[in-house]
C-alpha atoms as a PDB file:
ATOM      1  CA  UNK A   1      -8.585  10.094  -6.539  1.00  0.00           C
ATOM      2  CA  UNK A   2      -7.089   8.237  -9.116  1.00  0.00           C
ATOM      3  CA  UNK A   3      -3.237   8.077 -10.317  1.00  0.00           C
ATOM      4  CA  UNK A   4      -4.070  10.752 -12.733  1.00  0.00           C
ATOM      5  CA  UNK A   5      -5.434  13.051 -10.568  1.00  0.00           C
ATOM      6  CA  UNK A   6      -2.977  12.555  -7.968  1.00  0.00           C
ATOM      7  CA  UNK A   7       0.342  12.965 -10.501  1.00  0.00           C
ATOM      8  CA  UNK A   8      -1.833  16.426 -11.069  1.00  0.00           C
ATOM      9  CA  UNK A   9      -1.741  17.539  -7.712  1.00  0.00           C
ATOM     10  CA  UNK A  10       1.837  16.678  -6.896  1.00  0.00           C
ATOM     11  CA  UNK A  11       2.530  18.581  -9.762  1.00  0.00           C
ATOM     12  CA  UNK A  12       0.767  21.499  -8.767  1.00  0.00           C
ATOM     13  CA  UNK A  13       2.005  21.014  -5.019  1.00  0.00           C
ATOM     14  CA  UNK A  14       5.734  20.954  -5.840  1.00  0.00           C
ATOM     15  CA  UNK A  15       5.178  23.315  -9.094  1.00  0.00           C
ATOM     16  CA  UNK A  16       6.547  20.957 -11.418  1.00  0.00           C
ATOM     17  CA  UNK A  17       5.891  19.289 -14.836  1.00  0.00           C
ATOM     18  CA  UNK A  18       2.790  16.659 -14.587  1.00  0.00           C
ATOM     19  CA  UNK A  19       5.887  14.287 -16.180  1.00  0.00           C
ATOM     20  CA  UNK A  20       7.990  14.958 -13.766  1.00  0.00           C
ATOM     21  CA  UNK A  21       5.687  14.335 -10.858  1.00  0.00           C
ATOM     22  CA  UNK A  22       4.457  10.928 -12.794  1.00  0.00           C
ATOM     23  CA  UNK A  23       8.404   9.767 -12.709  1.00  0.00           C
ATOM     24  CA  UNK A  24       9.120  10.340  -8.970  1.00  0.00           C
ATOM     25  CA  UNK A  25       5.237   8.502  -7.939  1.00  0.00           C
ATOM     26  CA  UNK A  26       6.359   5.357 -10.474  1.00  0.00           C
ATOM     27  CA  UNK A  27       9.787   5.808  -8.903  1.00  0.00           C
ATOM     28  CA  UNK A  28       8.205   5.881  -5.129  1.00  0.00           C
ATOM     29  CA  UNK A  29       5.502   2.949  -5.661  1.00  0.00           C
ATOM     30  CA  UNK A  30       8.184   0.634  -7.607  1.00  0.00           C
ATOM     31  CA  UNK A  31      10.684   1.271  -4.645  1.00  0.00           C
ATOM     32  CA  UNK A  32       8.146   0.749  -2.070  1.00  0.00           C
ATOM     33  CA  UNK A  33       6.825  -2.469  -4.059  1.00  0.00           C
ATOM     34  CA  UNK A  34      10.726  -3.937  -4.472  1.00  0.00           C
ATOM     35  CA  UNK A  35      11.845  -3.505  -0.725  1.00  0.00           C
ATOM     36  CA  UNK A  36       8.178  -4.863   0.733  1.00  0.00           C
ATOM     37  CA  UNK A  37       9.052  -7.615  -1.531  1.00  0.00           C
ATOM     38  CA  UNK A  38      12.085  -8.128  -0.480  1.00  0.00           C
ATOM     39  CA  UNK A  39      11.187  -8.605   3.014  1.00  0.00           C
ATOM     40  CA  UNK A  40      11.911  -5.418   4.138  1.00  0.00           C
ATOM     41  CA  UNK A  41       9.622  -2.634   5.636  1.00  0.00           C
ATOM     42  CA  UNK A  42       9.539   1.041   4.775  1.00  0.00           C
ATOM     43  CA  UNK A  43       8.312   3.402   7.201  1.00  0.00           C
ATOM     44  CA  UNK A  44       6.995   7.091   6.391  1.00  0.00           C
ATOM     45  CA  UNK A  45       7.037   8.552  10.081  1.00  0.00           C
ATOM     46  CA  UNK A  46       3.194  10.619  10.339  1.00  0.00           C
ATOM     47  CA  UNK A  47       2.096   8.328   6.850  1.00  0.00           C
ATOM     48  CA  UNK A  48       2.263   4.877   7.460  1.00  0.00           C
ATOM     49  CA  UNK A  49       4.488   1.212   7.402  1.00  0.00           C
ATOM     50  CA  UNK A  50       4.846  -0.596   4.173  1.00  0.00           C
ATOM     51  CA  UNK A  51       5.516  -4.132   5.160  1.00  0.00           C
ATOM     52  CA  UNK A  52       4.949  -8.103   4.033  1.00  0.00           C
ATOM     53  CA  UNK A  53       3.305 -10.088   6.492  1.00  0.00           C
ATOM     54  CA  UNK A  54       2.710 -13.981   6.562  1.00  0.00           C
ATOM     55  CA  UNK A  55      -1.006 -15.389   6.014  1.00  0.00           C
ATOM     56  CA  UNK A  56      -1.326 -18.893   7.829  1.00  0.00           C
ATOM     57  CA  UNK A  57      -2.566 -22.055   5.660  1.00  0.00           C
ATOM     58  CA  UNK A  58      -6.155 -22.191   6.405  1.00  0.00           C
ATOM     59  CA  UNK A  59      -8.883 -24.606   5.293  1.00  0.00           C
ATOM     60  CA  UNK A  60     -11.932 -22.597   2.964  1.00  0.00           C
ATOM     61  CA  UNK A  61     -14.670 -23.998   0.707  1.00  0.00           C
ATOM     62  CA  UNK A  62     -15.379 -23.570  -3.047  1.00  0.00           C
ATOM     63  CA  UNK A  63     -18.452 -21.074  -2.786  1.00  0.00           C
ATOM     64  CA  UNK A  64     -19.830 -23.211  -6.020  1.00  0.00           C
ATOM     65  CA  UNK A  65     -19.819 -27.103  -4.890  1.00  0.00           C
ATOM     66  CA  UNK A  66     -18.843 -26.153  -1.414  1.00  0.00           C
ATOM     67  CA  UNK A  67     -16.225 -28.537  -1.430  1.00  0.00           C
ATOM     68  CA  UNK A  68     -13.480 -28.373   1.284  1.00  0.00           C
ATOM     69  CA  UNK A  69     -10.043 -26.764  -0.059  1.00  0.00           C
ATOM     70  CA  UNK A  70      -6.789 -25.870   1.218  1.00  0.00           C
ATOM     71  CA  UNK A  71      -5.848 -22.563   1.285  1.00  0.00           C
ATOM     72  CA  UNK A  72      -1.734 -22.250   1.610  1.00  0.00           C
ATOM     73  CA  UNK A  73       0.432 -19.972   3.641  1.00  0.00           C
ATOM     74  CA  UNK A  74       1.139 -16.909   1.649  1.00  0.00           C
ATOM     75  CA  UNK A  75       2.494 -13.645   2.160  1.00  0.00           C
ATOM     76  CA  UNK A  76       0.494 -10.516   1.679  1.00  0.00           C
ATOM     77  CA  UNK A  77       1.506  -7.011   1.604  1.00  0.00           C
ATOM     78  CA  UNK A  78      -0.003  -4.438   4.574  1.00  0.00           C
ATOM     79  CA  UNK A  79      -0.078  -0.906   5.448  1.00  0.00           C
ATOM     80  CA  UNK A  80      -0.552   0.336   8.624  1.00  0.00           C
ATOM     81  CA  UNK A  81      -1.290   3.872   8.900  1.00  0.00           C
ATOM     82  CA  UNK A  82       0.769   6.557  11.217  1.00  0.00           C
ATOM     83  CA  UNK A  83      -0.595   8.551  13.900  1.00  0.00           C
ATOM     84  CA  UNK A  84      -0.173  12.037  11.629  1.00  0.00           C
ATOM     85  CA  UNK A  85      -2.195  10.274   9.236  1.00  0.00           C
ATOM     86  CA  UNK A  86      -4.904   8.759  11.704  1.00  0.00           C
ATOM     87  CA  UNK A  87      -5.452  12.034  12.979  1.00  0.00           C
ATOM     88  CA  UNK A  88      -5.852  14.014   9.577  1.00  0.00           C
ATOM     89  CA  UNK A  89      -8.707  11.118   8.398  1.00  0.00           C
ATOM     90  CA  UNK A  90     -10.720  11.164  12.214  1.00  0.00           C
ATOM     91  CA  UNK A  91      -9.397  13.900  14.531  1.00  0.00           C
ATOM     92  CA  UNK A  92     -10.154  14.398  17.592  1.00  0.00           C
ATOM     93  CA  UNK A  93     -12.772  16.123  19.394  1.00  0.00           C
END
């Protein structure tokens, strides 16, 4: 599913207009996006955690020369899916 498809379904879900669904998803992913980046974590109890989490400085090679590099500390954004969520993609048997 693409954005597309998923502004259609939200629209259909919550009968509203396809624009209307398309400003509260930009609205949701820019919020989500600004507090991650922030530092902060947002939670969606059954969904999932939003959160930034620190990559270490590692040491990789350049796949063409294969040349040692140095890879710096970073962060990187993560989700980590809720049980509600877990269940719904592999439920049990």
């Amino acid at each position: 599913m693409n954005k597309g498809e998923l502004v259609d379904s939200v629209a259909n879900k919550a009968e509203v207009t396809k624009k209307q669904a398309e400003l509260v998803i930009n609205a949701a992913i820019e919020t989500i996006m600004e507090t991650v980046a922030g530092n902060d974590k947002v939670t969606l109890v059954g969904f999932g955690s939003f959160e930034a989490r620190d990559r270490k400085a590692r040491e990789g090679r350049n796949p063409k020369t294969n040349e040692k590099m140095d890879i710096p500390a970073t962060k990187v954004p993560a989700f980590s899916a809720g049980k509600k969520f877990k269940e719904q993609v592999a439920p049990k048997k």
